[in-house]
Protein backbone atom coordinates (compact mmCIF):
# COMPACT_ATOMS: atom_id res chain seq x y z
CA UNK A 1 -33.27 27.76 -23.76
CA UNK A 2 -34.91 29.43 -20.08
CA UNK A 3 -37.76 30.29 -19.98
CA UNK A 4 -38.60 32.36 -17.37
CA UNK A 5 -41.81 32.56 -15.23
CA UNK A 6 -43.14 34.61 -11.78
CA UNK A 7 -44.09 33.02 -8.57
CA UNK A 8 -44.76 33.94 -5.11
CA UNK A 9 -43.00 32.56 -2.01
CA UNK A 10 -45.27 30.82 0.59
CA UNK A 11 -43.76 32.92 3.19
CA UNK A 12 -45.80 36.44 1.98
CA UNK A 13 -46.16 38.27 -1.10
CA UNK A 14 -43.22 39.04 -2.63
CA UNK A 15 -42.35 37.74 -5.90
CA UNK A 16 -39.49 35.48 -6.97
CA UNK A 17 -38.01 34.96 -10.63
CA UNK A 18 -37.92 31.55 -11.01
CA UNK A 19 -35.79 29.80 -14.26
CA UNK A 20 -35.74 27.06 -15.66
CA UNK A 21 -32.43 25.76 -17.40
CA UNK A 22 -32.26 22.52 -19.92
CA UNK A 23 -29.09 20.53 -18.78
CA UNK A 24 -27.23 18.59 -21.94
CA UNK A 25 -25.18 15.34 -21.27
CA UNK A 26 -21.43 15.27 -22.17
CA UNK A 27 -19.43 12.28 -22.40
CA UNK A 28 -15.83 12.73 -22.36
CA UNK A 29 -13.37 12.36 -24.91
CA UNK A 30 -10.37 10.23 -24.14
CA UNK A 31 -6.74 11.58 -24.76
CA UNK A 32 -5.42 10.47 -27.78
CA UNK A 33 -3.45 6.99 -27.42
CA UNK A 34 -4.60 6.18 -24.03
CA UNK A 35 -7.52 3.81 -25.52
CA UNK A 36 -4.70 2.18 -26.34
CA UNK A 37 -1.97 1.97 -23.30
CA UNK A 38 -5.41 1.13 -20.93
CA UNK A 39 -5.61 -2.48 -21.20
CA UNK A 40 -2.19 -2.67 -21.57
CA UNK A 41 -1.73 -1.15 -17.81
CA UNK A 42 -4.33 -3.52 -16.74
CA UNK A 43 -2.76 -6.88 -18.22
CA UNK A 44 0.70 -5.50 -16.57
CA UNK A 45 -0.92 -4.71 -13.19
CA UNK A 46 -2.09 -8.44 -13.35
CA UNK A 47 1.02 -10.66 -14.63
CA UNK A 48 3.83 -8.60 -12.76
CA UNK A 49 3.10 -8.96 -9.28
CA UNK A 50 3.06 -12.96 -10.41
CA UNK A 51 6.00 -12.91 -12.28
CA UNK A 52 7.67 -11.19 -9.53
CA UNK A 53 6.40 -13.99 -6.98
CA UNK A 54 7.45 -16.99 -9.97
CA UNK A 55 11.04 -15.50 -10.37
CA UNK A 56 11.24 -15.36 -6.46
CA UNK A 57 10.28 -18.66 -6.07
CA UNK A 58 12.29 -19.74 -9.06
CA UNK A 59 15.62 -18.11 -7.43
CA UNK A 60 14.88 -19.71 -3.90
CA UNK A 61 14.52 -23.11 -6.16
CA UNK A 62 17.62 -23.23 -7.61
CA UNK A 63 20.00 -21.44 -4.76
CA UNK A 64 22.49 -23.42 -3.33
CA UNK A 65 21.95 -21.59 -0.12
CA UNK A 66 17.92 -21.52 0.63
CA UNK A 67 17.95 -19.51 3.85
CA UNK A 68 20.23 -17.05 2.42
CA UNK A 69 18.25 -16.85 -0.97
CA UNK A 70 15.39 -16.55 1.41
CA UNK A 71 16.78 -13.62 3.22
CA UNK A 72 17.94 -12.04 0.67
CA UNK A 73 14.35 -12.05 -1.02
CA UNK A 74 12.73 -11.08 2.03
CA UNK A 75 15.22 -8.01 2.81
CA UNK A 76 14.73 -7.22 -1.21
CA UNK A 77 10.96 -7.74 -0.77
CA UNK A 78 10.92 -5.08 2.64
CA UNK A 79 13.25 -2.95 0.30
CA UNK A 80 11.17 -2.55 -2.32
CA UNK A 81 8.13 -1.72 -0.49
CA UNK A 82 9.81 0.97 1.34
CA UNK A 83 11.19 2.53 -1.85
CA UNK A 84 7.21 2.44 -3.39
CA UNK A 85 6.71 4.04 0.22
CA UNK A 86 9.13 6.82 -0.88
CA UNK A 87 7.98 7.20 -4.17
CA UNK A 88 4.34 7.80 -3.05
CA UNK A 89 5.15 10.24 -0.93
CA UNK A 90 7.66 11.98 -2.82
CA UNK A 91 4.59 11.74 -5.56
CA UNK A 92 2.42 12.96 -3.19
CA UNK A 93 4.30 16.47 -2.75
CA UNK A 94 5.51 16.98 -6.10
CA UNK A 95 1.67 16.48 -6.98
CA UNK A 96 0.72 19.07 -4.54
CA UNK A 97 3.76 21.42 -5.36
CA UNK A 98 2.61 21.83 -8.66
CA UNK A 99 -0.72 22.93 -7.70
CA UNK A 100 -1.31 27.02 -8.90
CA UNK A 101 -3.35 28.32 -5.64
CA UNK A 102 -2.42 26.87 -2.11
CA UNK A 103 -6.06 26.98 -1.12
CA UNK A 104 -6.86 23.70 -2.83
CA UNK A 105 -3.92 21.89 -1.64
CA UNK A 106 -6.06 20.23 1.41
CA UNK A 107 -8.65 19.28 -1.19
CA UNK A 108 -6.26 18.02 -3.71
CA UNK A 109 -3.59 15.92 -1.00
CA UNK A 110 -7.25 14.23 0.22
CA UNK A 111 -7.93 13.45 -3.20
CA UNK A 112 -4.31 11.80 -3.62
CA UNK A 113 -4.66 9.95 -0.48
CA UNK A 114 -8.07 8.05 -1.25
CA UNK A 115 -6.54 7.01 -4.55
CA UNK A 116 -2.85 6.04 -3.13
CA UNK A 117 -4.34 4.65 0.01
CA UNK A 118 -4.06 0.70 -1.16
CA UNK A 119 -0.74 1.61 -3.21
CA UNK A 120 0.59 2.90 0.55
CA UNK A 121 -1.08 -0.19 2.59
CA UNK A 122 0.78 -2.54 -0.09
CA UNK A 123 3.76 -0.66 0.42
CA UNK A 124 4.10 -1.29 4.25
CA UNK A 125 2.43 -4.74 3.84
CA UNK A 126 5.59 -5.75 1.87
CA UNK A 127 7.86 -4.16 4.43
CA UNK A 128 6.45 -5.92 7.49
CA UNK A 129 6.20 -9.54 5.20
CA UNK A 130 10.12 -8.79 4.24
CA UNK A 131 11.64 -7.91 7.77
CA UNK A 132 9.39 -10.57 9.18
CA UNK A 133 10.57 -13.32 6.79
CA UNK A 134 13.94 -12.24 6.90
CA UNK A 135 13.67 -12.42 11.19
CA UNK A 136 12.07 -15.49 10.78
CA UNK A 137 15.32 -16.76 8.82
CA UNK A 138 17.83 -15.06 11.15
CA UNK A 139 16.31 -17.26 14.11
CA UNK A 140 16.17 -20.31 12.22
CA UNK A 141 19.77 -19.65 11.65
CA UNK A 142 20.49 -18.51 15.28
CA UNK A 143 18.21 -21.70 16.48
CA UNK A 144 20.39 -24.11 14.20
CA UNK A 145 23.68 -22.61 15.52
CA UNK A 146 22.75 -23.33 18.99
CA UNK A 147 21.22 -26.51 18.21
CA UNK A 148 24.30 -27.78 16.57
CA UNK A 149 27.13 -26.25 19.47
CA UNK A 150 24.58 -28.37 22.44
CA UNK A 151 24.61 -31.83 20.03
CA UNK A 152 28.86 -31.11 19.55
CA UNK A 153 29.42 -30.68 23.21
CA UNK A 154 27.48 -33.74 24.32
């Protein structure tokens, strides 16, 4: 309900309608089935990234070849981070494609940035860890090679 009631401004004597609105509280409804899926998503976003490291670890375990098993999981690691890379920011436009009016396109890519901003961090974060490993191992390798032509020519 408004009621509605007359008062004067401070600056002279003109008079202002002034109303007065009742504001209700609405809590949202959720989408049917996604109480369900919700901790679902969470439990996943917890155990894969650690069954991902496990298997990893599991693989470099039982390889016959360490360094290469290494390499291979660090170039697979940097791989996979640049695909999620890709996929954000292919994300990222098809998101903003879809959008009706092209005036809230600024608003709406901002938007997608703050909440894909750790998603994109990760992303590069498992590039740099890969190619770094992976160099790492290709020195050792190098290092070893050298190493073992200087000890055979003595």
């Amino acid at each position: 309900m408004q009621s509605e009631r007359w008062r004067t401004r401070p600056e002279g004597p003109c008079l202002v309608k002034s109303t007065a609105v009742r504001q209700t509280e609405r809590r949202p409804v959720p989408a049917p089935g996604t109480t369900r899926r919700a901790p679902v998503l969470e439990l996943a976003a917890s155990w894969l990234p650690l069954a991902a490291a496990a298997f990893a670890v599991t693989g470099i375990a039982v390889a016959a070849c360490r360094r290469r098993a290494v390499t291979a999981t660090a170039l697979g690691t940097a791989l996979g981070g640049a695909f999620l890379a890709l996929a954000v920011g292919i994300g990222r436009r098809l998101t903003l494609a879809d959008l009706p009016e092209k005036a809230h396109r600024p608003a709406a890519g901002a938007v997608y940035d703050a909440l894909t901003a750790t998603l994109r961090t990760v992303s590069w974060l498992l590039v740099a860890v890969g190619l770094t490993a992976a160099l790492a191992c290709h020195c050792v390798r190098v290092a070893k090679t050298l190493l073992n032509r200087g000890i055979d020519q003595t």
